[in-house]
PDB file of N, CA and C in Angstrom:
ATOM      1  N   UNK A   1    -107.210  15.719 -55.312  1.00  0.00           N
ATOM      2  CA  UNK A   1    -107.417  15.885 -53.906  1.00  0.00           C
ATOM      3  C   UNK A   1    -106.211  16.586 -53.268  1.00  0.00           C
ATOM      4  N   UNK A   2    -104.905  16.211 -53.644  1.00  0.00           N
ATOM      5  CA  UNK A   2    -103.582  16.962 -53.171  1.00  0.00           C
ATOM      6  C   UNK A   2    -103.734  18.360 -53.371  1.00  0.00           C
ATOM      7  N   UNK A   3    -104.187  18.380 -54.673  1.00  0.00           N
ATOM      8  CA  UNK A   3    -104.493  20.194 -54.706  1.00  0.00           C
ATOM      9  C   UNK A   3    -105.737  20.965 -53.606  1.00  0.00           C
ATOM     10  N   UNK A   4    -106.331  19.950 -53.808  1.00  0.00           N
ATOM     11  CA  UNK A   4    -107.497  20.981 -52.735  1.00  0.00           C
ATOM     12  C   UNK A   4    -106.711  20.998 -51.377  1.00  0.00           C
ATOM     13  N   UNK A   5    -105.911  20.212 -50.893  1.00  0.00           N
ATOM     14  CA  UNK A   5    -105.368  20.473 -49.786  1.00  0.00           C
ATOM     15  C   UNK A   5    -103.994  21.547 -49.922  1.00  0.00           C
ATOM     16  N   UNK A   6    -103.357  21.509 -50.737  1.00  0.00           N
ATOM     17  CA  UNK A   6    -102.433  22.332 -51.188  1.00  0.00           C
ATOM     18  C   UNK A   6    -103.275  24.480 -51.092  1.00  0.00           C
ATOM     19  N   UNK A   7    -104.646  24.186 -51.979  1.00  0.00           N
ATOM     20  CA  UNK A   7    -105.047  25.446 -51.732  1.00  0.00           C
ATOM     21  C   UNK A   7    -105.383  26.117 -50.780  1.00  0.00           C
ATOM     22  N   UNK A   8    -106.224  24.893 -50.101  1.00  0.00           N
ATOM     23  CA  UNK A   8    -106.586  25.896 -48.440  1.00  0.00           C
ATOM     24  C   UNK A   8    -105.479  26.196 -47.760  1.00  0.00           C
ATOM     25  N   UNK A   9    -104.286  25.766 -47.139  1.00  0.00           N
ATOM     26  CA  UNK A   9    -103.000  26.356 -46.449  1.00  0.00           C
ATOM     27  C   UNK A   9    -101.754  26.007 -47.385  1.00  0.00           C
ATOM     28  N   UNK A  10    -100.756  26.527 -47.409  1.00  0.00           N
ATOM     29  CA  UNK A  10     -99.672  26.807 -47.335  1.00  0.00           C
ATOM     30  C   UNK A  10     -98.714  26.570 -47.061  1.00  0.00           C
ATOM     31  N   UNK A  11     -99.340  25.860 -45.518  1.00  0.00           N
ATOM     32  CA  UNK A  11     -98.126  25.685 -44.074  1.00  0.00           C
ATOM     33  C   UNK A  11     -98.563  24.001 -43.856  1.00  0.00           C
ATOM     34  N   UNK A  12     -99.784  23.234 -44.966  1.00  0.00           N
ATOM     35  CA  UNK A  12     -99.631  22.256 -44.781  1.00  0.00           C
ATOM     36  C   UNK A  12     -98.749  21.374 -46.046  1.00  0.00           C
ATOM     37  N   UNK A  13     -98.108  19.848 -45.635  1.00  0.00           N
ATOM     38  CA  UNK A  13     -97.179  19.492 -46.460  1.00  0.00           C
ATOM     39  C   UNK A  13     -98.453  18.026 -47.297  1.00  0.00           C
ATOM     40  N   UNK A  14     -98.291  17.488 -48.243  1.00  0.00           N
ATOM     41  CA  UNK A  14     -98.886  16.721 -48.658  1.00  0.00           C
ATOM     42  C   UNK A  14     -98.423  15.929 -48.806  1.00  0.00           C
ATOM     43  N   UNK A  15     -98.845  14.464 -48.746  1.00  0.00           N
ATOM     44  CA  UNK A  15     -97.315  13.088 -49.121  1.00  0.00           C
ATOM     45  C   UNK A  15     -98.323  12.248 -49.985  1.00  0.00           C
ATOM     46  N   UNK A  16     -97.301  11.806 -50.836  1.00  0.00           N
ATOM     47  CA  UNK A  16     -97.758  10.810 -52.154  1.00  0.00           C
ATOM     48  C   UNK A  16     -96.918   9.210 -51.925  1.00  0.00           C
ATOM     49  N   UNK A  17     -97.551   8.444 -52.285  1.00  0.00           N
ATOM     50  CA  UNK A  17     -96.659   7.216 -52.258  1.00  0.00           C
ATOM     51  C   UNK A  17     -97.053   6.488 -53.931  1.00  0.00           C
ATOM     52  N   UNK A  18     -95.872   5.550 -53.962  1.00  0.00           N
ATOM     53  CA  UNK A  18     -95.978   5.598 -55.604  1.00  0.00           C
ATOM     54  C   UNK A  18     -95.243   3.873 -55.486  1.00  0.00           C
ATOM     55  N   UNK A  19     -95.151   2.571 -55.726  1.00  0.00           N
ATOM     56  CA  UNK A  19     -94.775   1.610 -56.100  1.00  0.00           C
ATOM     57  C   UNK A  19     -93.852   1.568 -57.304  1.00  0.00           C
ATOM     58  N   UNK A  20     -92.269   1.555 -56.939  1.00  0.00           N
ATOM     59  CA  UNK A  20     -91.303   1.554 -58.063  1.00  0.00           C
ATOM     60  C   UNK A  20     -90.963   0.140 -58.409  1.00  0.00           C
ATOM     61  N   UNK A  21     -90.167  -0.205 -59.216  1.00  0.00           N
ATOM     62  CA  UNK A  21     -89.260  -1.802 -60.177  1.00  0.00           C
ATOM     63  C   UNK A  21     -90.649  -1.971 -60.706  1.00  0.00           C
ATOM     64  N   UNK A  22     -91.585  -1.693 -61.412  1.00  0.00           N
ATOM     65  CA  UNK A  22     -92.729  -2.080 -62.526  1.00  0.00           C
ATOM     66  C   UNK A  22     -92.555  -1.716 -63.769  1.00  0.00           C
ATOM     67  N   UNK A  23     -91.042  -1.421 -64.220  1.00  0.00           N
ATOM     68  CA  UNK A  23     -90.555  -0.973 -65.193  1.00  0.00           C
ATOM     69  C   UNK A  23     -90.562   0.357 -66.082  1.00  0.00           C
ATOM     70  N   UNK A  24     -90.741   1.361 -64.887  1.00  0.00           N
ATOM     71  CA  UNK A  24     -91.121   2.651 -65.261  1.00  0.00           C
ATOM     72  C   UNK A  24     -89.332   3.331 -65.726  1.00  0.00           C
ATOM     73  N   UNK A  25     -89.527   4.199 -66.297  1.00  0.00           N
ATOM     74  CA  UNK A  25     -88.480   5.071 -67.145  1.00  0.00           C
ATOM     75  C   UNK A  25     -88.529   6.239 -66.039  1.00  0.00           C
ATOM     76  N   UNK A  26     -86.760   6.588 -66.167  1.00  0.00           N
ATOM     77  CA  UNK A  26     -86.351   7.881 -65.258  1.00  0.00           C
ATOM     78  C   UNK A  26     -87.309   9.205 -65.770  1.00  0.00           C
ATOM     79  N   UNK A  27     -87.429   8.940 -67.065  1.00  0.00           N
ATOM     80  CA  UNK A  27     -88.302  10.179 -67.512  1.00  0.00           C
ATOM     81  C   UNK A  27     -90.229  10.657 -67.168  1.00  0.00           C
ATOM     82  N   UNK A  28     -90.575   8.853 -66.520  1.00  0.00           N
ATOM     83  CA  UNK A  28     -91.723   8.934 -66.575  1.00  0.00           C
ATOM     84  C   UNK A  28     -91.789   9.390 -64.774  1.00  0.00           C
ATOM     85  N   UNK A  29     -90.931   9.346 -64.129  1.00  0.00           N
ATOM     86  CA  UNK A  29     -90.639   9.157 -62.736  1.00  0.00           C
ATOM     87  C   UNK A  29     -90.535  10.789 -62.307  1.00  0.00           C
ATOM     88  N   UNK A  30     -89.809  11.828 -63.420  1.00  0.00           N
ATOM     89  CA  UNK A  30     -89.318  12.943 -62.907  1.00  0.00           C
ATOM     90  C   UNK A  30     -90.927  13.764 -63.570  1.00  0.00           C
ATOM     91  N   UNK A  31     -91.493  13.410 -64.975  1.00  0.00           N
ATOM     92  CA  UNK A  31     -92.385  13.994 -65.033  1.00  0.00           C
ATOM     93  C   UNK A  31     -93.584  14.526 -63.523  1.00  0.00           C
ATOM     94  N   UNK A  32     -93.710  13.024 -62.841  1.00  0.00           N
ATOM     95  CA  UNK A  32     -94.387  12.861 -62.139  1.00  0.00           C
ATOM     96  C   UNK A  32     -94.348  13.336 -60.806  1.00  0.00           C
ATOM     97  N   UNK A  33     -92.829  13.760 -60.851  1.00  0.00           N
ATOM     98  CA  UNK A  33     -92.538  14.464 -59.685  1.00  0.00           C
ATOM     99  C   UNK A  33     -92.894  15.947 -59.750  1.00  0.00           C
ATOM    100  N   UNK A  34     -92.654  16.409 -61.172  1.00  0.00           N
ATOM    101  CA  UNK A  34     -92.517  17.848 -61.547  1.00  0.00           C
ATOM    102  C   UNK A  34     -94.146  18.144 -61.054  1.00  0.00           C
ATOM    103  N   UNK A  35     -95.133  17.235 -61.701  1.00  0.00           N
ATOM    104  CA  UNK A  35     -96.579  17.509 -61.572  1.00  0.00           C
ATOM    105  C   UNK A  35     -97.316  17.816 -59.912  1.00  0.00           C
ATOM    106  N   UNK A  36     -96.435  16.654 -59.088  1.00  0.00           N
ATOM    107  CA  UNK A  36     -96.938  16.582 -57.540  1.00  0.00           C
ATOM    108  C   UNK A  36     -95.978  17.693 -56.932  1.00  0.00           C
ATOM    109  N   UNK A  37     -95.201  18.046 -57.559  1.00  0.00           N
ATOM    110  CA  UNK A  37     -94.248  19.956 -57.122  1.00  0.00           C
ATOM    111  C   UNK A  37     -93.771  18.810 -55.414  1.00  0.00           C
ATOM    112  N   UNK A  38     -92.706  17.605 -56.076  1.00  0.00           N
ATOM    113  CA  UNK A  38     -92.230  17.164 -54.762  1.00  0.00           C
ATOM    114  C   UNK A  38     -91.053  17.773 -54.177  1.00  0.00           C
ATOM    115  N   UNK A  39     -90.569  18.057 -53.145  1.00  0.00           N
ATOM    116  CA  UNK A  39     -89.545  18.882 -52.752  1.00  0.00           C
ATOM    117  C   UNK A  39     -88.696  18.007 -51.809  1.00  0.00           C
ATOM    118  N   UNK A  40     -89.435  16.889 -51.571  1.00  0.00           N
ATOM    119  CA  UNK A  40     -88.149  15.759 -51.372  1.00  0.00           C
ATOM    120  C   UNK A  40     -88.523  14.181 -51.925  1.00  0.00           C
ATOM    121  N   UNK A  41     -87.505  13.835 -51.371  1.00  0.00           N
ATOM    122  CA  UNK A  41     -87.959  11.806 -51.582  1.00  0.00           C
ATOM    123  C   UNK A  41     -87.569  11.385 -50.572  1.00  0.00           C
ATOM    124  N   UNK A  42     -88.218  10.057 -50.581  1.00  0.00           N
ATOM    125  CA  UNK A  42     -87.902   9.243 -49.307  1.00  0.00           C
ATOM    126  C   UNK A  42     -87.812   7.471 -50.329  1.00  0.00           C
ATOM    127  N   UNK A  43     -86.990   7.159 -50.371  1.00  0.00           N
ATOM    128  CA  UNK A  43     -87.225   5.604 -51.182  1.00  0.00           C
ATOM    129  C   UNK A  43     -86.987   4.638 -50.123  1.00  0.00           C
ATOM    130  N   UNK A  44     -87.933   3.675 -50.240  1.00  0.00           N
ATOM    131  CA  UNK A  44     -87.625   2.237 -49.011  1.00  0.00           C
ATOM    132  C   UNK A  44     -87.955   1.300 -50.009  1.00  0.00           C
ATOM    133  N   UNK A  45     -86.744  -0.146 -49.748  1.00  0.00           N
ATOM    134  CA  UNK A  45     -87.427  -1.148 -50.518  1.00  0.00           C
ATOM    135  C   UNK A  45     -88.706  -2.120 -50.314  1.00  0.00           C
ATOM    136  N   UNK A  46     -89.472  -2.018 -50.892  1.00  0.00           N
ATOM    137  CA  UNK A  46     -90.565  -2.825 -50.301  1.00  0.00           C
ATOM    138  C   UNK A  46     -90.786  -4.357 -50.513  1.00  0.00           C
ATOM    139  N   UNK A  47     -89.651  -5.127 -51.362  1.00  0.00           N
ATOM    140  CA  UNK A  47     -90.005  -5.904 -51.679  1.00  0.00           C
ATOM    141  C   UNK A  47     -88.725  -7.468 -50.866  1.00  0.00           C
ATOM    142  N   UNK A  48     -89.661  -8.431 -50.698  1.00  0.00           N
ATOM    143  CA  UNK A  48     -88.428  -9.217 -50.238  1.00  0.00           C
ATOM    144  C   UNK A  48     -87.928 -10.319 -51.204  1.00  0.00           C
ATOM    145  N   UNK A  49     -86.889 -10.383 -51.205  1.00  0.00           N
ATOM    146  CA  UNK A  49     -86.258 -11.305 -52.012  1.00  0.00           C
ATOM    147  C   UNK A  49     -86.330 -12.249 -51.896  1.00  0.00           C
ATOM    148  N   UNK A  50     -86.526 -13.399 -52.639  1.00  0.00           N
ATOM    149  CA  UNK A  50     -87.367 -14.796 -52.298  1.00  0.00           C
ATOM    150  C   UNK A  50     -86.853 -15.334 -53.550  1.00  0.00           C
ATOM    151  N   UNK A  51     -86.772 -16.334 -53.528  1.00  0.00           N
ATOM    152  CA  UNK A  51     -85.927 -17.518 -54.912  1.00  0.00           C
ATOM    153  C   UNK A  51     -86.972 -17.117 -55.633  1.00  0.00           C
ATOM    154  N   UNK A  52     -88.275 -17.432 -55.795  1.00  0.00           N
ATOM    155  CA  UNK A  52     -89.469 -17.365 -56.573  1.00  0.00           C
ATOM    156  C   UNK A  52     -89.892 -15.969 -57.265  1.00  0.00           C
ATOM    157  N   UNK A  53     -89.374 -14.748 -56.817  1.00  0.00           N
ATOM    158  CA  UNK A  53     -89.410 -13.811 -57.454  1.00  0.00           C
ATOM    159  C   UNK A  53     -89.360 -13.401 -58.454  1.00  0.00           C
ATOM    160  N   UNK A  54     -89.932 -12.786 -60.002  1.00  0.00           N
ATOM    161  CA  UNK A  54     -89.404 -12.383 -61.225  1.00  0.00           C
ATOM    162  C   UNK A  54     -88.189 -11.637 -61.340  1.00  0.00           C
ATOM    163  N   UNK A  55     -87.268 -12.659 -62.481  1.00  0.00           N
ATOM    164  CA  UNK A  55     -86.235 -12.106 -62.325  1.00  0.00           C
ATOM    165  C   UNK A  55     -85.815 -10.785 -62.966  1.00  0.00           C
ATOM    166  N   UNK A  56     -85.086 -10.167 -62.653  1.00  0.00           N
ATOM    167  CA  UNK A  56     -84.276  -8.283 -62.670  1.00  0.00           C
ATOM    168  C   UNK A  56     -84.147  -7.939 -64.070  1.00  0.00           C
ATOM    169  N   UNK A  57     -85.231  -7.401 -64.261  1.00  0.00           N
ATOM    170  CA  UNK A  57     -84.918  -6.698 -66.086  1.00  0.00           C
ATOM    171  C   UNK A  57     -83.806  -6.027 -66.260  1.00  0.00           C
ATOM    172  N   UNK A  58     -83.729  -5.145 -65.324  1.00  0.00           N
ATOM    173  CA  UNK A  58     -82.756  -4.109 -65.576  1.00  0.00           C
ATOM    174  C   UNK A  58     -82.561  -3.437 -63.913  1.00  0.00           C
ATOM    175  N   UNK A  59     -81.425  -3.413 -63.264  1.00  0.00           N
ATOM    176  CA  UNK A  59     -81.048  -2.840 -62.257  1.00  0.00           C
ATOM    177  C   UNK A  59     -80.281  -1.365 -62.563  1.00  0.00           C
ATOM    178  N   UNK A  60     -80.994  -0.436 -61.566  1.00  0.00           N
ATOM    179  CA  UNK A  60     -80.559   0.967 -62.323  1.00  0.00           C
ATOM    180  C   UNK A  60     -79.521   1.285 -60.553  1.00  0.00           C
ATOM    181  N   UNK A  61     -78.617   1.448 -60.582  1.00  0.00           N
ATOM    182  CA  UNK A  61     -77.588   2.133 -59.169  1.00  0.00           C
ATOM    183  C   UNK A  61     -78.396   3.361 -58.957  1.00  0.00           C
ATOM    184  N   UNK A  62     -77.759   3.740 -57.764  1.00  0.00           N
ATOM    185  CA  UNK A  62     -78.492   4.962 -57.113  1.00  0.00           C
ATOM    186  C   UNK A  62     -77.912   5.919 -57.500  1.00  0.00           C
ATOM    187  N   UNK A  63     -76.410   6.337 -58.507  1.00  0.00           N
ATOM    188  CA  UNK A  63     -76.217   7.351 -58.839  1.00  0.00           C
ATOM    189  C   UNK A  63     -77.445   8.320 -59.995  1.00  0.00           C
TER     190      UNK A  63
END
């Protein structure tokens, strides 16, 4: 559907939203960007921290 909107104009922008920490790989993350041709990001955390939460497999820094 992004593409059919992508073909008719030019001058319009398309936005994707995607749910991250489900244990996805930097590699599976950039593929996916390369495919949707994203030209920026926007990251917000969506999740709230609560004692009861599953705990942190792996915390990756923002560098």
């Amino acid at each position: 559907m992004l593409q059919q909107v992508k073909d008719k104009t030019q001058d319009m922008f398309t936005k994707s939203g995607l749910m991250l920490g489900l244990g996805e790989q930097e590699e599976e993350l950039t593929r996916l960007w390369r495919i949707l041709g994203v030209r920026g990001l926007t990251f917000c955390l969506g999740t709230v921290l609560v004692k009861d939460n599953t705990d942190v497999n792996r915390y990756v820094t923002p560098e």
